[in-house]
N, C-alpha and C. Protein backbone atom coordinates (compact mmCIF):
# COMPACT_ATOMS: atom_id res chain seq x y z
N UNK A 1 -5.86 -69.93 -32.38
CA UNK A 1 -5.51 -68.86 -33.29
C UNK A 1 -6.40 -68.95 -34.54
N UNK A 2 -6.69 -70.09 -35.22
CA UNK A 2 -7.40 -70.46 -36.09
C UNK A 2 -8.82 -70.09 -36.11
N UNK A 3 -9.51 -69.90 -34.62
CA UNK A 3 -10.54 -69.73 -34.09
C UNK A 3 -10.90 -68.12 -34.36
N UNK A 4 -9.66 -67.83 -33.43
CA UNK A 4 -9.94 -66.50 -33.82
C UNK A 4 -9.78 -65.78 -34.75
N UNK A 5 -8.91 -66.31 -35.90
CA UNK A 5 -9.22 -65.36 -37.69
C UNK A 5 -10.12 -66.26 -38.16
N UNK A 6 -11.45 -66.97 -38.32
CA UNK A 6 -12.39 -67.45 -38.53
C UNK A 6 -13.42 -66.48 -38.19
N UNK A 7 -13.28 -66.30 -36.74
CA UNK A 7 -14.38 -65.00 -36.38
C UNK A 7 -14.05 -63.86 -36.62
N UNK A 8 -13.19 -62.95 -37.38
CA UNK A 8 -12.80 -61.81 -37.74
C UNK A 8 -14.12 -62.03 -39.30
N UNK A 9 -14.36 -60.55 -39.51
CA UNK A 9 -15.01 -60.43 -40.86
C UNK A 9 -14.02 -60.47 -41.87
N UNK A 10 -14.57 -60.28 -42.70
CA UNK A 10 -13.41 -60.08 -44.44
C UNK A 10 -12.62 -59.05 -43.89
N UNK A 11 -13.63 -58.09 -43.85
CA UNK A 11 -12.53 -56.42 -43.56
C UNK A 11 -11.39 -56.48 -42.51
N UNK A 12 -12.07 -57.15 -41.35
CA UNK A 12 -10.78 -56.95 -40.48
C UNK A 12 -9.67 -58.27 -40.87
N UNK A 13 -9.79 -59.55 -41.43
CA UNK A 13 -9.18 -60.15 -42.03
C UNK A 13 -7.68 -59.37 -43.22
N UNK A 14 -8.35 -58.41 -43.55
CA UNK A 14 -7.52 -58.14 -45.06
C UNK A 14 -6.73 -56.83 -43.66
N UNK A 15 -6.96 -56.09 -43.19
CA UNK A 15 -6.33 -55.21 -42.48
C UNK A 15 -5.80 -55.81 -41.63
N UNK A 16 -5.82 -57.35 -40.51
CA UNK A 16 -4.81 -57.45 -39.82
C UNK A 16 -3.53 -58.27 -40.91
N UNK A 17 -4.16 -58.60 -42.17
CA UNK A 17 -3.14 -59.28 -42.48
C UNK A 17 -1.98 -58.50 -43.46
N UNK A 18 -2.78 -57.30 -43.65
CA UNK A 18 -1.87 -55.86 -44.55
C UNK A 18 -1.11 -55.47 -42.85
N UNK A 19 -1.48 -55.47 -41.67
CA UNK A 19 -0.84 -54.82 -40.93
C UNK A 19 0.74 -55.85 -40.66
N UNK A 20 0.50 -57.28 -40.79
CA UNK A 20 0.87 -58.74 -40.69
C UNK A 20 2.25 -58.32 -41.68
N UNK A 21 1.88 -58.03 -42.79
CA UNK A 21 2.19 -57.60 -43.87
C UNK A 21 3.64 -56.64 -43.96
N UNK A 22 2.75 -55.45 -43.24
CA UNK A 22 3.66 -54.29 -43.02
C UNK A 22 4.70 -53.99 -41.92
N UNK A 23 4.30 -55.54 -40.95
CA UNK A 23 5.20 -55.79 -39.69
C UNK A 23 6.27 -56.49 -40.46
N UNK A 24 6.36 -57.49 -41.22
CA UNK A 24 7.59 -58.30 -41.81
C UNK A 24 8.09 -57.52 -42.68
N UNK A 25 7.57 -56.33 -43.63
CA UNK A 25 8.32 -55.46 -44.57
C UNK A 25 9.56 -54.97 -43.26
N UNK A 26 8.70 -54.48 -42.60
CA UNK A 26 9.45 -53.50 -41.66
C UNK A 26 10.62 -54.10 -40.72
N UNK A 27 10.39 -55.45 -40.70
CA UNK A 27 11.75 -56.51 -39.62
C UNK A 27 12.72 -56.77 -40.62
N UNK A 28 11.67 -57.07 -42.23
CA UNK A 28 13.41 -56.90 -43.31
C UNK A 28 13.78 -55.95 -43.84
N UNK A 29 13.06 -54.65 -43.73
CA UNK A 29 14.33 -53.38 -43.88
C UNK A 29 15.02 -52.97 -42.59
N UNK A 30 14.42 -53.30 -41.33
CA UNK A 30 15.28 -52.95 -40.07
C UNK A 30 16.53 -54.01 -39.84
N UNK A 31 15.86 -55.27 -40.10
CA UNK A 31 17.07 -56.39 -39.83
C UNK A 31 18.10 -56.62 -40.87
N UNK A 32 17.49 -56.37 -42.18
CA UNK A 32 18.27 -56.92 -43.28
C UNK A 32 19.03 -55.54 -44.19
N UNK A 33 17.97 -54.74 -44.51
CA UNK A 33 18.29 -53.85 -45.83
C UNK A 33 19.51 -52.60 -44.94
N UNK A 34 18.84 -52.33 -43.90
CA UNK A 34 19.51 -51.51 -43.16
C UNK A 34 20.97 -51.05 -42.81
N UNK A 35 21.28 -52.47 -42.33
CA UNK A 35 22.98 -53.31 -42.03
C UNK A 35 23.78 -52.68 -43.58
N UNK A 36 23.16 -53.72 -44.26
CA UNK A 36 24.11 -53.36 -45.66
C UNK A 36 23.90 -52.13 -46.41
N UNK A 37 23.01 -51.71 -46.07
CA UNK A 37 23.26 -49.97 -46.18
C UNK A 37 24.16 -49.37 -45.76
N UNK A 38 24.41 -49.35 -44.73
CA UNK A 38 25.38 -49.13 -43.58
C UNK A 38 26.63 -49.47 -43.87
N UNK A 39 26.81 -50.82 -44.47
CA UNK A 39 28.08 -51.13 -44.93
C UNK A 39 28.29 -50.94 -45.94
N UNK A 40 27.27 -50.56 -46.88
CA UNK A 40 27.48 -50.02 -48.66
C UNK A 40 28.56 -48.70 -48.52
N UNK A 41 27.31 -48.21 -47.53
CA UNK A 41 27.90 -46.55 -46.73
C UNK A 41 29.40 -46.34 -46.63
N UNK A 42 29.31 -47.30 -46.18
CA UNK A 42 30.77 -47.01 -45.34
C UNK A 42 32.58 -47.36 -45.99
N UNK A 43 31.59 -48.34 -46.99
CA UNK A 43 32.85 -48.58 -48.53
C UNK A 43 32.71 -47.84 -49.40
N UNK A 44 31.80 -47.62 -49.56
CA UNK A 44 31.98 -46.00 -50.75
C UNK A 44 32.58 -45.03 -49.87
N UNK A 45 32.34 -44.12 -48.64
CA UNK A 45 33.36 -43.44 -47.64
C UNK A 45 34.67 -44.09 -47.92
N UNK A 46 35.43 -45.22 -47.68
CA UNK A 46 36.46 -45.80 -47.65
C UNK A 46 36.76 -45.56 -49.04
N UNK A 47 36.35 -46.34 -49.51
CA UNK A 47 36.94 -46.31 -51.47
C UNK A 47 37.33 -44.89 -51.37
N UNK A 48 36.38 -43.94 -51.49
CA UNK A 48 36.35 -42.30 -51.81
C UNK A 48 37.75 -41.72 -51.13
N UNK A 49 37.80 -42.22 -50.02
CA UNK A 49 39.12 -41.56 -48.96
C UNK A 49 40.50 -42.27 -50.01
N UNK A 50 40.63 -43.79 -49.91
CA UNK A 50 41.26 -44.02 -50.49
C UNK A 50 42.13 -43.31 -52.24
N UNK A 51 40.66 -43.12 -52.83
CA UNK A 51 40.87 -42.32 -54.52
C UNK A 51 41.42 -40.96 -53.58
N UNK A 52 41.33 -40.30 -52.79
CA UNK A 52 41.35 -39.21 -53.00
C UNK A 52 43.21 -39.20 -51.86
N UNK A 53 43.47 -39.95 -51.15
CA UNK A 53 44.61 -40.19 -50.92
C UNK A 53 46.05 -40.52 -52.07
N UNK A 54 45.17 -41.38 -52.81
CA UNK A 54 45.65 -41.58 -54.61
C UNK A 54 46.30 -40.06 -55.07
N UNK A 55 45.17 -39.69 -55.01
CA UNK A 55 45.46 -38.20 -56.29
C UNK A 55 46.59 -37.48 -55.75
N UNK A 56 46.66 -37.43 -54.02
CA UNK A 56 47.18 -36.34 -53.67
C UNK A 56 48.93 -37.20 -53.44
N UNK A 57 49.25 -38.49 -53.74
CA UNK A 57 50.20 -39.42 -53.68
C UNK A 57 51.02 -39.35 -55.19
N UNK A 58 50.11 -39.11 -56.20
CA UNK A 58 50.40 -39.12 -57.35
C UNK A 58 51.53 -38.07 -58.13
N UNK A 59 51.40 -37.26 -57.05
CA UNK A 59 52.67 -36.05 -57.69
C UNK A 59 53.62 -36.16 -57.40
N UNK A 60 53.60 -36.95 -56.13
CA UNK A 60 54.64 -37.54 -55.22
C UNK A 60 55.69 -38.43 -55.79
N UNK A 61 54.90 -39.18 -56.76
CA UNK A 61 55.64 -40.10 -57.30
C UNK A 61 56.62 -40.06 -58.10
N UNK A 62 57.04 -39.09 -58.67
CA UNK A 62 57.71 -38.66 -60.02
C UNK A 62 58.58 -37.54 -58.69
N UNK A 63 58.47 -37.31 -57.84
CA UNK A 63 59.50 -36.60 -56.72
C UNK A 63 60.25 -37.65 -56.31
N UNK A 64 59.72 -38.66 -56.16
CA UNK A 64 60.39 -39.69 -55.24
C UNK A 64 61.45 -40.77 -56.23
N UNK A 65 60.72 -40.82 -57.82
CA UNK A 65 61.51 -41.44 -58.72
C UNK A 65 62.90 -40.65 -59.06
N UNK A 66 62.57 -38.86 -59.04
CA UNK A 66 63.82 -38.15 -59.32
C UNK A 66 64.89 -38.33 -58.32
N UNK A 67 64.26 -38.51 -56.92
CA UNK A 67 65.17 -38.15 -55.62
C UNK A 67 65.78 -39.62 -55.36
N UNK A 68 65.33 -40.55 -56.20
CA UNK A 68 66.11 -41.84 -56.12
C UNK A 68 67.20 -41.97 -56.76
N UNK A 69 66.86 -41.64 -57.95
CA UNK A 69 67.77 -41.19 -59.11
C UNK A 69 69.05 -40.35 -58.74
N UNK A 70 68.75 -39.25 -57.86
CA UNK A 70 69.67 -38.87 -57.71
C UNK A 70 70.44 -38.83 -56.18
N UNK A 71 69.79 -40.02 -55.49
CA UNK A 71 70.42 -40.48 -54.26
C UNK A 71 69.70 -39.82 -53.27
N UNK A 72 68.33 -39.26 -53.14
CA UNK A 72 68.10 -38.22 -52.10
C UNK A 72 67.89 -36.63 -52.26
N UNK A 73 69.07 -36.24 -51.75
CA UNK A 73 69.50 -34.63 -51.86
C UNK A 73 70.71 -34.20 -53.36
N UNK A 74 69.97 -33.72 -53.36
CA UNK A 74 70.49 -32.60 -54.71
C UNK A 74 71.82 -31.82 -53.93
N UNK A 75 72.80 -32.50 -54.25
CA UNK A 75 74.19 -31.62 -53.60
C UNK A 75 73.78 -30.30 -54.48
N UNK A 76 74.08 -29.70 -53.13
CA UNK A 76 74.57 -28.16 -53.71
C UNK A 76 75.85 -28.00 -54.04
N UNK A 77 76.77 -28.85 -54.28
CA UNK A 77 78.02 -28.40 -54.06
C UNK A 77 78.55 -27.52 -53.16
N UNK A 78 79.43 -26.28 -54.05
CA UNK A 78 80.32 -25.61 -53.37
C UNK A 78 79.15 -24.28 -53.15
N UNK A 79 78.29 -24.28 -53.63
CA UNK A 79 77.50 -22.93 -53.68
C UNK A 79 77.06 -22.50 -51.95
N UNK A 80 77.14 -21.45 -52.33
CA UNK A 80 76.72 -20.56 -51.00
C UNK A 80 75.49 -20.80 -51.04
N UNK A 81 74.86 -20.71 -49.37
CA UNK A 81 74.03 -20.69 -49.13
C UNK A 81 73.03 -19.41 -49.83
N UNK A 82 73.82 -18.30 -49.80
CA UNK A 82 72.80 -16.91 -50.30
C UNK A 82 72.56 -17.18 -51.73
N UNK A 83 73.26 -18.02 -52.80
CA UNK A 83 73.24 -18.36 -54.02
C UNK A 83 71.91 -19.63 -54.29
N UNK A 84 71.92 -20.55 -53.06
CA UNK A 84 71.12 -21.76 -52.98
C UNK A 84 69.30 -20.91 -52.46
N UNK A 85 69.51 -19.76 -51.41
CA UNK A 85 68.24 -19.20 -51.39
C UNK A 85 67.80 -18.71 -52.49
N UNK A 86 69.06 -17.65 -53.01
CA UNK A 86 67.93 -16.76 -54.11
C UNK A 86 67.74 -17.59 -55.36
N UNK A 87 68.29 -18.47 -55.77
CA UNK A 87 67.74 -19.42 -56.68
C UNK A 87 66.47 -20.24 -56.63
N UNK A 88 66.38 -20.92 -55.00
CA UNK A 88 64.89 -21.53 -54.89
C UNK A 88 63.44 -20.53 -54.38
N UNK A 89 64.24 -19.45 -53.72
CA UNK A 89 62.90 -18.32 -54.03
C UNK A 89 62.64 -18.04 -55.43
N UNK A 90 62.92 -18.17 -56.14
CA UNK A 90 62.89 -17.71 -57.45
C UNK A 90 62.16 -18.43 -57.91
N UNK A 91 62.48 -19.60 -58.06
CA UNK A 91 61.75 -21.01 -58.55
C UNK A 91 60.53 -21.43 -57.93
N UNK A 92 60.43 -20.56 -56.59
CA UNK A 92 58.97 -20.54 -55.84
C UNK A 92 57.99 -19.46 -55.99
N UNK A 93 58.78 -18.53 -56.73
CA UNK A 93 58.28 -17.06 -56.75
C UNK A 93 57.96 -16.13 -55.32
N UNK A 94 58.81 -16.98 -54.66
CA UNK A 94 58.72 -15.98 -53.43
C UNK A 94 60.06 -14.32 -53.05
N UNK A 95 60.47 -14.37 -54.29
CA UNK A 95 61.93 -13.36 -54.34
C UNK A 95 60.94 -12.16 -53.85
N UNK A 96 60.09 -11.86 -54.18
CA UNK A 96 59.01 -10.79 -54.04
C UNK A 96 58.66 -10.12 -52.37
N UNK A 97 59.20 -11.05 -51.53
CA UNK A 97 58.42 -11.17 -50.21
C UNK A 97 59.92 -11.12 -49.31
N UNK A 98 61.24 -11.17 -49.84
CA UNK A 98 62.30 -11.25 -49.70
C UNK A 98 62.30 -10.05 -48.76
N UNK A 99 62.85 -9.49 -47.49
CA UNK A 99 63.21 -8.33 -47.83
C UNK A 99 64.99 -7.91 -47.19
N UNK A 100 65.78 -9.08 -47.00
CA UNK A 100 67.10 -9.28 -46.68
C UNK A 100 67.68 -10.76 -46.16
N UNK A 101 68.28 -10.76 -46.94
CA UNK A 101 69.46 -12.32 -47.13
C UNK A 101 70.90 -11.61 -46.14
N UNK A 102 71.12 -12.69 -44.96
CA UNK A 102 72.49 -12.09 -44.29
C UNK A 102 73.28 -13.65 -44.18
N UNK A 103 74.63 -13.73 -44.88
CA UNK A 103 75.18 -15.25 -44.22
C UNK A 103 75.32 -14.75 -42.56
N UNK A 104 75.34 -16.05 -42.19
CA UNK A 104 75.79 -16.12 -40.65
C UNK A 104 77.07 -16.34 -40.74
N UNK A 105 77.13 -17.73 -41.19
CA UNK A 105 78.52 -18.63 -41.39
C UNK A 105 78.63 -19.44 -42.88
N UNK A 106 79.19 -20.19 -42.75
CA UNK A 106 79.94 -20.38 -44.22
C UNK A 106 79.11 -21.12 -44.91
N UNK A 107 78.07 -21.74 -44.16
CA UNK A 107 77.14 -22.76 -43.96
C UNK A 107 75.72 -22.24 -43.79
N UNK A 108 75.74 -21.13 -43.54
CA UNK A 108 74.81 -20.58 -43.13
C UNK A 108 73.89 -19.13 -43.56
N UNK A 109 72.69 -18.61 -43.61
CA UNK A 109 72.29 -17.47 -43.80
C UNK A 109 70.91 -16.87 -42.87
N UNK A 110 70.45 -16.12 -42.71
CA UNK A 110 69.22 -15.51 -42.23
C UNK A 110 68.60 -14.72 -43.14
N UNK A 111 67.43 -15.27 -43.20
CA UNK A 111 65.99 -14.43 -44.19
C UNK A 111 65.26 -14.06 -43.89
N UNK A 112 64.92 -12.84 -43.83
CA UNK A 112 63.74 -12.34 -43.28
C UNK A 112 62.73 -11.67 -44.96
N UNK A 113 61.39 -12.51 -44.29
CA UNK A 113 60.66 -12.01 -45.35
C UNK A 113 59.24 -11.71 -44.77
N UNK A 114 58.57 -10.46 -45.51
CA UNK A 114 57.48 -9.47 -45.00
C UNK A 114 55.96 -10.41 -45.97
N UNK A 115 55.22 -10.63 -45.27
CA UNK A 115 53.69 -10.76 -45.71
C UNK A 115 53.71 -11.62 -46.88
N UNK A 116 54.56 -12.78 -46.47
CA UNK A 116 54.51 -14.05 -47.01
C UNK A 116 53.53 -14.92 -47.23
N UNK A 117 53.15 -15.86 -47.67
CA UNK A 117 52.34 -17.22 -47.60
C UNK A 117 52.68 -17.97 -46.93
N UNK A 118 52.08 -18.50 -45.79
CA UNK A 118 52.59 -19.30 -45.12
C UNK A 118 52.98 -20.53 -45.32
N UNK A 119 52.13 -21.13 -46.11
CA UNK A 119 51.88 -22.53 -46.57
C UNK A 119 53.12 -22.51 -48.05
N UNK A 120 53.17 -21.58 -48.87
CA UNK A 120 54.42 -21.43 -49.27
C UNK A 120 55.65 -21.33 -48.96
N UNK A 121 55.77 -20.34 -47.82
CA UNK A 121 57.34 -20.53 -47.40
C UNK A 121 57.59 -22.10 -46.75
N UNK A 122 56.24 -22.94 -46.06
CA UNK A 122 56.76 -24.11 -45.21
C UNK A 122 57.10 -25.08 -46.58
N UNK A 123 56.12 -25.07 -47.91
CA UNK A 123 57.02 -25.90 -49.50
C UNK A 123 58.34 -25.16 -49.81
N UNK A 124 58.83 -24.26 -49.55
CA UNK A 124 59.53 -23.36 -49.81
C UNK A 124 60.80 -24.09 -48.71
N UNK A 125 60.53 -24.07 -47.64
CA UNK A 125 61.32 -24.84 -47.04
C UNK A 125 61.46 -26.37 -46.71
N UNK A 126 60.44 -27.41 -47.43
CA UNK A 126 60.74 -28.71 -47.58
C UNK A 126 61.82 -28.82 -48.70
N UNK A 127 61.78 -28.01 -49.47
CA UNK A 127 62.72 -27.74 -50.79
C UNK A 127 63.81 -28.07 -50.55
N UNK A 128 64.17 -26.74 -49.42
CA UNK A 128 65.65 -27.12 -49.28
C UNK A 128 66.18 -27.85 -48.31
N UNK A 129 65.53 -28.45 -47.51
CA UNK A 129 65.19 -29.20 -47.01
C UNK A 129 66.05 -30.35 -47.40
N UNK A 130 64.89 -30.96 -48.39
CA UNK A 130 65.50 -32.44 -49.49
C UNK A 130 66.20 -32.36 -50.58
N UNK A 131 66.49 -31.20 -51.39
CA UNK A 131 67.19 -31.19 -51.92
C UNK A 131 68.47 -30.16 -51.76
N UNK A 132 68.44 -29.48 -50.80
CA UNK A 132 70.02 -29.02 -50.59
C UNK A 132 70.10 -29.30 -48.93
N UNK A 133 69.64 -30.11 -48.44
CA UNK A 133 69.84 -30.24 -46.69
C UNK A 133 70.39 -28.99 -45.83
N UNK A 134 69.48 -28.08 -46.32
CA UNK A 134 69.53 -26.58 -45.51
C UNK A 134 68.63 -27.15 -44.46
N UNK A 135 68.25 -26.60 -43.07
CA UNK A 135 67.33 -26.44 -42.50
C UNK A 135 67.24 -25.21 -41.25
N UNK A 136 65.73 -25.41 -40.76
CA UNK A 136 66.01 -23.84 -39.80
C UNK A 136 66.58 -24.44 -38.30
N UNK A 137 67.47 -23.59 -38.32
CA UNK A 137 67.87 -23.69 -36.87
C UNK A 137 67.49 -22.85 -36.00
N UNK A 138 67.07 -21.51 -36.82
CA UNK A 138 66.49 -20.76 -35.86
C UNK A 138 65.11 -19.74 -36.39
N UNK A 139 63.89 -19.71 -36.22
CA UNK A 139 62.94 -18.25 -36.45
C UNK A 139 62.03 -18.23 -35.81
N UNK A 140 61.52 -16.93 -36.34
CA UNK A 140 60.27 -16.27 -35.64
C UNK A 140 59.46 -15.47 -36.61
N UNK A 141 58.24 -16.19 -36.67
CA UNK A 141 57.10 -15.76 -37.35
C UNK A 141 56.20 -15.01 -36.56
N UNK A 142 55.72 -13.86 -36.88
CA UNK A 142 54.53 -13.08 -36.59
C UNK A 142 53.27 -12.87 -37.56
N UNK A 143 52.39 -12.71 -37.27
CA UNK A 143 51.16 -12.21 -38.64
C UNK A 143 51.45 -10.98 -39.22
N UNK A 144 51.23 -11.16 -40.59
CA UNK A 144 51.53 -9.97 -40.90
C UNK A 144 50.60 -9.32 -40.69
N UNK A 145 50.53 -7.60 -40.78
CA UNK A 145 49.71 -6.90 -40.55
C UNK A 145 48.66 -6.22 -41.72
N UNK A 146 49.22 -6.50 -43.06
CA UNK A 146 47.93 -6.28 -44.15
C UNK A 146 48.59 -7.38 -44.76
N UNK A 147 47.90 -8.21 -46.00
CA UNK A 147 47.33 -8.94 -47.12
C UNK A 147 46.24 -10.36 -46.59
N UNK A 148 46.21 -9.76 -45.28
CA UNK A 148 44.66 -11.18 -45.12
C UNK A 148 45.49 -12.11 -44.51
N UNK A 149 44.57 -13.31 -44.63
CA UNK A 149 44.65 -14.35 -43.43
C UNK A 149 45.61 -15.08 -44.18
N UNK A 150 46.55 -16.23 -43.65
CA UNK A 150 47.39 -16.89 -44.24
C UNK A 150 48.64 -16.62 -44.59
N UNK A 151 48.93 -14.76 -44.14
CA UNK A 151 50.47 -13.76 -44.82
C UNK A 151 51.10 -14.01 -43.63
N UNK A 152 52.07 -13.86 -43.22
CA UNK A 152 53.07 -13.90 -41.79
C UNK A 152 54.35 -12.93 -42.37
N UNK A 153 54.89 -12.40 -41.56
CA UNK A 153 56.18 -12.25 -41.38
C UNK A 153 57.18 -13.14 -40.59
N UNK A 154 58.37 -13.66 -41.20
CA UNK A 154 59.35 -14.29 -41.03
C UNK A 154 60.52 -13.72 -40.75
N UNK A 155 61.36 -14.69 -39.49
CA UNK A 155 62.79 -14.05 -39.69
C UNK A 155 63.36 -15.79 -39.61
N UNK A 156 64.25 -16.15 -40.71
CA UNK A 156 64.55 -17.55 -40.52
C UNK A 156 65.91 -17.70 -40.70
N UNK A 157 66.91 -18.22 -39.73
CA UNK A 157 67.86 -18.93 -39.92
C UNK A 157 68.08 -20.19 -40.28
N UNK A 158 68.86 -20.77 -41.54
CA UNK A 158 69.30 -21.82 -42.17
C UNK A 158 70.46 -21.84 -42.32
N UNK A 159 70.77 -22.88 -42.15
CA UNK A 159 72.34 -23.79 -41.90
C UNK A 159 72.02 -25.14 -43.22
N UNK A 160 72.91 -25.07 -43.37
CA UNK A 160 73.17 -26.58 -44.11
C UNK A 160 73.77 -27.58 -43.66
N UNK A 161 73.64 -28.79 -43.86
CA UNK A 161 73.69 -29.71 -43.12
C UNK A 161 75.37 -30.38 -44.12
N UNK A 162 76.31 -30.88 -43.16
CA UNK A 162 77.55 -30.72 -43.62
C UNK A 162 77.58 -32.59 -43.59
């Protein structure tokens, strides 16, 4: 080996040994720099998921301190069910989308509401849900037919849980 970079000139000397050169740059960014890139990568992804699991936990928290506080569910007491809807539509701003409240039973009512939010009426119904242990026993949603993507029409039966 010795023999043969002896008989190389200067020039090809300095170019196999820049090529020599540019072979070991290249085995420690493929072998070395690469990996922990990869794993830098992949903890900033993680961290990021994590913060952003945070934020969306954080509102949560002050729900979960009240609902301890007060054992869970928010008795409704003696109140009617049609008294327990139109109060938390109200407080949701969904009274608007209302378009008839019927009790069933003593325990019970049916709501039907026109070109709703969907994603609102389902907070709309975790509501009462956890804090007055209403739930649906029975509906049927269709799309509504004008205000865009995301509106439905509803027909929902709720019972309270005794």
């Amino acid at each position: 080996m010795r023999d043969w970079w002896e008989n190389l000139e200067g020039r090809e000397q300095v170019f196999v040994l820049a090529g020599g050169l540019f072979v070991v740059i290249a085995l420690i960014y493929a072998l070395v720099w690469v990996p922990f890139d990869k794993s830098h990568q992949q903890l900033v992804t993680n961290v990021s998921n994590w913060e952003r699991s945070l934020a969306e936990l954080r509102p949560l928290r002050g729900a979960a301190a009240t609902s301890s506080q007060t054992g869970g569910v928010v008795t409704s007491g003696n109140q009617a069910p049609i008294i327990i809807v139109d109060q938390t539509l109200r407080s949701r701003g969904l009274e608007q989308y209302r378009r008839r409240s019927q009790p069933t039973t003593s325990n019970g009512i049916r709501v039907e509401f026109e070109n709703v939010a969907f994603d609102e009426l389902v907070l709309w119904l975790g509501d009462l849900s956890d804090r007055h242990a209403m739930h649906v026993q029975a509906g049927s949603l269709s799309m509504a037919s004008q205000g865009g993507p995301g509106r439905i029409n509803a027909s929902l039966t709720l019972e309270r849980a005794l």
